[in-house]
PDB file of N, CA and C in Angstrom:
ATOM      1  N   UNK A   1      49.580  63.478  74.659  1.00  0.00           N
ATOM      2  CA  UNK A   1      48.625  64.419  74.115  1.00  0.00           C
ATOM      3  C   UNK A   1      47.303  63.720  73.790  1.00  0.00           C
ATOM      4  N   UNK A   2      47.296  62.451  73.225  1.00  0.00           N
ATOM      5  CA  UNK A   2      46.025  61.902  73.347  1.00  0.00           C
ATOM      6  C   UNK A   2      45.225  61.881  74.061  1.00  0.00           C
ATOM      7  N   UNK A   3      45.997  61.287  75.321  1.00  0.00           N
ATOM      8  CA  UNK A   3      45.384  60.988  76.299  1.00  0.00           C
ATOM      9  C   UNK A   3      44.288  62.024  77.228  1.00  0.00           C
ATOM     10  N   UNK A   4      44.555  63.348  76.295  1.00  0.00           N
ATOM     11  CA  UNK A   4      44.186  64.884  76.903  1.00  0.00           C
ATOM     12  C   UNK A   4      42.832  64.490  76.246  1.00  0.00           C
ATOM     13  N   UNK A   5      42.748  64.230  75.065  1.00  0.00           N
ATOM     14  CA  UNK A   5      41.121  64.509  74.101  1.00  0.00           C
ATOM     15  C   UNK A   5      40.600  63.017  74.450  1.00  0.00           C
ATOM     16  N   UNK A   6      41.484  61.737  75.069  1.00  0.00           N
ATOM     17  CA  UNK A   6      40.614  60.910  75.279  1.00  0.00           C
ATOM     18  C   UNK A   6      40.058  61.041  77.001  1.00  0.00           C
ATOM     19  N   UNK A   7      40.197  61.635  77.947  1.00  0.00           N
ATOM     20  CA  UNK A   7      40.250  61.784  79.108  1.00  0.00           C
ATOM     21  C   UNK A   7      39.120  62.641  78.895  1.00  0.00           C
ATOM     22  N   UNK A   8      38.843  64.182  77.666  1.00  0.00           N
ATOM     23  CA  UNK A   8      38.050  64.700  77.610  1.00  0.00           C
ATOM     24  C   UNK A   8      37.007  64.744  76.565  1.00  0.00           C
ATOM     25  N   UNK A   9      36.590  63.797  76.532  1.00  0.00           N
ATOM     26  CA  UNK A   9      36.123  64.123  75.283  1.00  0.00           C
ATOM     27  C   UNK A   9      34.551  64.894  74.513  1.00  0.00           C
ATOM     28  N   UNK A  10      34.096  65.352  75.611  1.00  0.00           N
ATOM     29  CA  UNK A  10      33.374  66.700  75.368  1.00  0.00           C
ATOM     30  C   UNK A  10      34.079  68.021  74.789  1.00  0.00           C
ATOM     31  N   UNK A  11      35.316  68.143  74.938  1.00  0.00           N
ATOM     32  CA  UNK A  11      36.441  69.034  74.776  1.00  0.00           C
ATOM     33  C   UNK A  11      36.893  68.633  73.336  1.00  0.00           C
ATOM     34  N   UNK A  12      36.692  67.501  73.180  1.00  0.00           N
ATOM     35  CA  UNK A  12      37.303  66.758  71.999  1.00  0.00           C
ATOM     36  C   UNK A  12      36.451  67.094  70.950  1.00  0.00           C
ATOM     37  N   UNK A  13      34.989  66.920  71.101  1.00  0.00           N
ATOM     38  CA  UNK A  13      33.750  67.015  70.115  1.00  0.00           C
ATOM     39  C   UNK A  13      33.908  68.455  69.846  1.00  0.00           C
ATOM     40  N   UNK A  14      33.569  69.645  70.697  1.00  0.00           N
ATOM     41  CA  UNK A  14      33.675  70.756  70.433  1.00  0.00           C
ATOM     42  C   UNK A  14      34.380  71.355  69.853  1.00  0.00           C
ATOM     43  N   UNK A  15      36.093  70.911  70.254  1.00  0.00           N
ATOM     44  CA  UNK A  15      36.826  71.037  69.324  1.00  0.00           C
ATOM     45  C   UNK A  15      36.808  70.851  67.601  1.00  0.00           C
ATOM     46  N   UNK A  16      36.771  69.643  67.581  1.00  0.00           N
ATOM     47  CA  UNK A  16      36.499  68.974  65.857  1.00  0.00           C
ATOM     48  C   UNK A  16      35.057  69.691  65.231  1.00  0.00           C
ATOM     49  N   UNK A  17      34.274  70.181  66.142  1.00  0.00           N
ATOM     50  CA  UNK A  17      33.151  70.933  65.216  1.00  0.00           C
ATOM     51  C   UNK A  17      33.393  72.561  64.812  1.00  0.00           C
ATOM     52  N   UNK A  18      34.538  72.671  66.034  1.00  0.00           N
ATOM     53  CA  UNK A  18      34.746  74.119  65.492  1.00  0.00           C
ATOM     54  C   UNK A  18      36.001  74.072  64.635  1.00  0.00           C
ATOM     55  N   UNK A  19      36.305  73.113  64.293  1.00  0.00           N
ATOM     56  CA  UNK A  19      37.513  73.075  63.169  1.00  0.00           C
ATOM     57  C   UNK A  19      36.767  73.427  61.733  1.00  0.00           C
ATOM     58  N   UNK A  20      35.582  72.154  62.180  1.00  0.00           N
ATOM     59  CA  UNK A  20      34.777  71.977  61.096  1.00  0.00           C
ATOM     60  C   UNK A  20      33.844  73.064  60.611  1.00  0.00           C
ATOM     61  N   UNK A  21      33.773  73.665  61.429  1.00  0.00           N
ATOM     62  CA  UNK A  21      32.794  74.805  61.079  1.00  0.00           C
ATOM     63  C   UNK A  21      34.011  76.448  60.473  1.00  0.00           C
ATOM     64  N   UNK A  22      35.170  75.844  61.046  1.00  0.00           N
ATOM     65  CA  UNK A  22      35.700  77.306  60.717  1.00  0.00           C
ATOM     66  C   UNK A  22      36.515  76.730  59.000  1.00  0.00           C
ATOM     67  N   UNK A  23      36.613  75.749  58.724  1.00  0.00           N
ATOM     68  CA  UNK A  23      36.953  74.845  57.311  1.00  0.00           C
ATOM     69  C   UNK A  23      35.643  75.307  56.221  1.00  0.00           C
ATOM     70  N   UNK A  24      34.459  74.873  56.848  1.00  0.00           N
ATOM     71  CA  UNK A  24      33.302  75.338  56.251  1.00  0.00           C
ATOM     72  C   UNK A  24      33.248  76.934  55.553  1.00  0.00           C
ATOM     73  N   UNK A  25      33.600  77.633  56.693  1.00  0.00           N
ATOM     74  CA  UNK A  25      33.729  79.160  56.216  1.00  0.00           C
ATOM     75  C   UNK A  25      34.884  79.672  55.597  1.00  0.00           C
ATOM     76  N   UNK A  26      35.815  79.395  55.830  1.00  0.00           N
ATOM     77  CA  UNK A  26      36.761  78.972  54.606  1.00  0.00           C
ATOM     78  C   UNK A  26      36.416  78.977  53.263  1.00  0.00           C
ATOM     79  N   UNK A  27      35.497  77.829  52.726  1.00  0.00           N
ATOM     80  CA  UNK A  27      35.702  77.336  51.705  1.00  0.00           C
ATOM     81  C   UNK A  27      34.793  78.076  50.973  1.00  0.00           C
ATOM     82  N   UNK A  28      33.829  78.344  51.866  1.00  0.00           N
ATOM     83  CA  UNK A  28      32.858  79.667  51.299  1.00  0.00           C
ATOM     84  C   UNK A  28      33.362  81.020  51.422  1.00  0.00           C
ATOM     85  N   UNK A  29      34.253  81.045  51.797  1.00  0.00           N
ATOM     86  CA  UNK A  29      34.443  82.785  51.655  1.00  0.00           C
ATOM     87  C   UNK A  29      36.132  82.976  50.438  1.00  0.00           C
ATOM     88  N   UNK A  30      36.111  81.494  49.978  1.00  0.00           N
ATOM     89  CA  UNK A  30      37.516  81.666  49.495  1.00  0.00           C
ATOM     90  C   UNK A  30      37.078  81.968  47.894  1.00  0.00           C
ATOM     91  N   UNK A  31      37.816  83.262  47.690  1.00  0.00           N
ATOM     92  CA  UNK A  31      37.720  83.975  46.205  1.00  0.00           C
ATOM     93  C   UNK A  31      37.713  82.582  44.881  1.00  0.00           C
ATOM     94  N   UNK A  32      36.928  82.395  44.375  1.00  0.00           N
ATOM     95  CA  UNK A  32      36.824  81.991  43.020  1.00  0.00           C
ATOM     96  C   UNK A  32      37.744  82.434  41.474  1.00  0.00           C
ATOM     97  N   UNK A  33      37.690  84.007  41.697  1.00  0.00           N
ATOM     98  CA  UNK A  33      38.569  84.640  41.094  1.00  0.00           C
ATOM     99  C   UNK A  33      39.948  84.326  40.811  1.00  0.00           C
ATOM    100  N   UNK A  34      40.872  83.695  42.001  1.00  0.00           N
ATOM    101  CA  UNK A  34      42.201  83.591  42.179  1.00  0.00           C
ATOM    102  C   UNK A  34      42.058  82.223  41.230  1.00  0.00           C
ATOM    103  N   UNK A  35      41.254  81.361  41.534  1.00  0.00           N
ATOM    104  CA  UNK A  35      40.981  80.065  40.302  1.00  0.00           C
ATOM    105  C   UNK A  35      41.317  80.174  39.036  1.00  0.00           C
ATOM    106  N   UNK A  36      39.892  81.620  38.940  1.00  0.00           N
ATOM    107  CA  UNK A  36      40.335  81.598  37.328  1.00  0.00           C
ATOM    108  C   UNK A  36      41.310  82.048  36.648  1.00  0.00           C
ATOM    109  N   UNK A  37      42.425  82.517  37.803  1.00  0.00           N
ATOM    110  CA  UNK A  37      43.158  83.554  36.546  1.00  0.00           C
ATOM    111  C   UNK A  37      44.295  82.290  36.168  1.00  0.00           C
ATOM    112  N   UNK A  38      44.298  81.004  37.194  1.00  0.00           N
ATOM    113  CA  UNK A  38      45.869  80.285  36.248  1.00  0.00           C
ATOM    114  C   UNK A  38      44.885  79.543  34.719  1.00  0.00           C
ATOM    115  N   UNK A  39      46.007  79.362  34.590  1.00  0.00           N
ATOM    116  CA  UNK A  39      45.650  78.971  32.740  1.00  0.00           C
ATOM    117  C   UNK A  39      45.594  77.425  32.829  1.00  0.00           C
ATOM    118  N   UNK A  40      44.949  77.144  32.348  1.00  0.00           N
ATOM    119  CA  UNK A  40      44.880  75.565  32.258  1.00  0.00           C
ATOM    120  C   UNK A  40      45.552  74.844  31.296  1.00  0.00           C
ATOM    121  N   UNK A  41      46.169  74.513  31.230  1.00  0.00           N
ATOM    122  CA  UNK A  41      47.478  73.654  30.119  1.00  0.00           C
ATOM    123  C   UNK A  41      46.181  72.387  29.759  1.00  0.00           C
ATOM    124  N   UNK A  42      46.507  72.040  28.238  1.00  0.00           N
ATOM    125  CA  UNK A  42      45.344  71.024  27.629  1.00  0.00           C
ATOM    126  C   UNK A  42      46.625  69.416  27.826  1.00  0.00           C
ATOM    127  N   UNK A  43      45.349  68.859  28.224  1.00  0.00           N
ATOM    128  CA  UNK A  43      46.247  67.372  28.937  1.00  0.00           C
ATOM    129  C   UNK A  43      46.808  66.999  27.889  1.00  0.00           C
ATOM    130  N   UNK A  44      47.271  65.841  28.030  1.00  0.00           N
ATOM    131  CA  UNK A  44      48.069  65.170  26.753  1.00  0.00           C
ATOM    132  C   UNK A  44      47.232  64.394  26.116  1.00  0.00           C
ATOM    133  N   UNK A  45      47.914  64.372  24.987  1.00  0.00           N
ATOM    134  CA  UNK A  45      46.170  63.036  23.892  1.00  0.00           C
ATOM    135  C   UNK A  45      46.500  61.713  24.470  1.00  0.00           C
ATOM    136  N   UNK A  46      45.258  61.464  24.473  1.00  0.00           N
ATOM    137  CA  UNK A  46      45.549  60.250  25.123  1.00  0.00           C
ATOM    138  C   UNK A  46      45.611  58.859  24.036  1.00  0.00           C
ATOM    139  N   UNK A  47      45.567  59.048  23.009  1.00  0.00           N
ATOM    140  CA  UNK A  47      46.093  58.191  21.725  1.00  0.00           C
ATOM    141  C   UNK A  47      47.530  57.389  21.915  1.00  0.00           C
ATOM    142  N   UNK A  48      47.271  55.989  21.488  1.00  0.00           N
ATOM    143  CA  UNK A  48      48.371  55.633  21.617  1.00  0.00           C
ATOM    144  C   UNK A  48      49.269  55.945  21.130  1.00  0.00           C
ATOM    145  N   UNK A  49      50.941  56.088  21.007  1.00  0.00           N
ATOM    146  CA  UNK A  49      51.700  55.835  19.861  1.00  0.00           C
ATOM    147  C   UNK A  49      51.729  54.564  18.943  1.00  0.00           C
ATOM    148  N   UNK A  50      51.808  54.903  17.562  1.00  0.00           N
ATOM    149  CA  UNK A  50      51.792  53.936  16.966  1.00  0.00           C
ATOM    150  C   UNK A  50      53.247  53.836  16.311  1.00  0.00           C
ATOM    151  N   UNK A  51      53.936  52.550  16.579  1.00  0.00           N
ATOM    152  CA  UNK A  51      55.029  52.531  15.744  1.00  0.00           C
ATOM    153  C   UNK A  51      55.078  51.488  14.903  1.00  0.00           C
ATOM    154  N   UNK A  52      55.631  51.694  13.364  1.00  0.00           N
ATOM    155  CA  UNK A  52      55.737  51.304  12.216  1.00  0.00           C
ATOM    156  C   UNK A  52      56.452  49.770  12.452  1.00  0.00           C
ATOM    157  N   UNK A  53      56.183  48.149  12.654  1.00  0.00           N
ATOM    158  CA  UNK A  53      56.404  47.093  12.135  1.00  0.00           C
ATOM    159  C   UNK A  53      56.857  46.344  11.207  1.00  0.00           C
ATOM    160  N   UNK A  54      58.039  46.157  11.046  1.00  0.00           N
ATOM    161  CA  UNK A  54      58.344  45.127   9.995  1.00  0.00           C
ATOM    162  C   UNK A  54      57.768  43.599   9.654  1.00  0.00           C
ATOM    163  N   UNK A  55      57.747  43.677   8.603  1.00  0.00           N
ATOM    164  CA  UNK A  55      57.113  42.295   8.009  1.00  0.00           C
ATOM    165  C   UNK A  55      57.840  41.200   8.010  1.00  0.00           C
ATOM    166  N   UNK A  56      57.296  40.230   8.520  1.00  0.00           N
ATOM    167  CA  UNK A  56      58.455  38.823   8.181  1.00  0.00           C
ATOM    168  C   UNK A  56      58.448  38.341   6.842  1.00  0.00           C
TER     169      UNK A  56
END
């Protein structure tokens, strides 16, 4: 199968730009909305634990 896009590779370019161009429109036509509705969980603190030491 390589050997198909390296044998052609005018076929090859055209290809990868229309990937690229149909990825492009994609990303612009993809709803924002569906984003906002999950809920965002608040990360964890990032504080260390501190644990209590005995004295010599």
């Amino acid at each position: 199968m390589a050997n198909y896009f390296i044998d052609r590779p005018v076929f090859a370019w055209v290809l990868a730009i229309i990937m690229m161009l149909a990825g492009g429109l994609a990303i612009m036509t993809y709803r924002l909305r569906s984003i906002r509705r999950l809920r965002h969980r608040p990360l964890p603190s990032a504080l260390p634990i501190q644990v209590p030491m005995r004295k010599r």
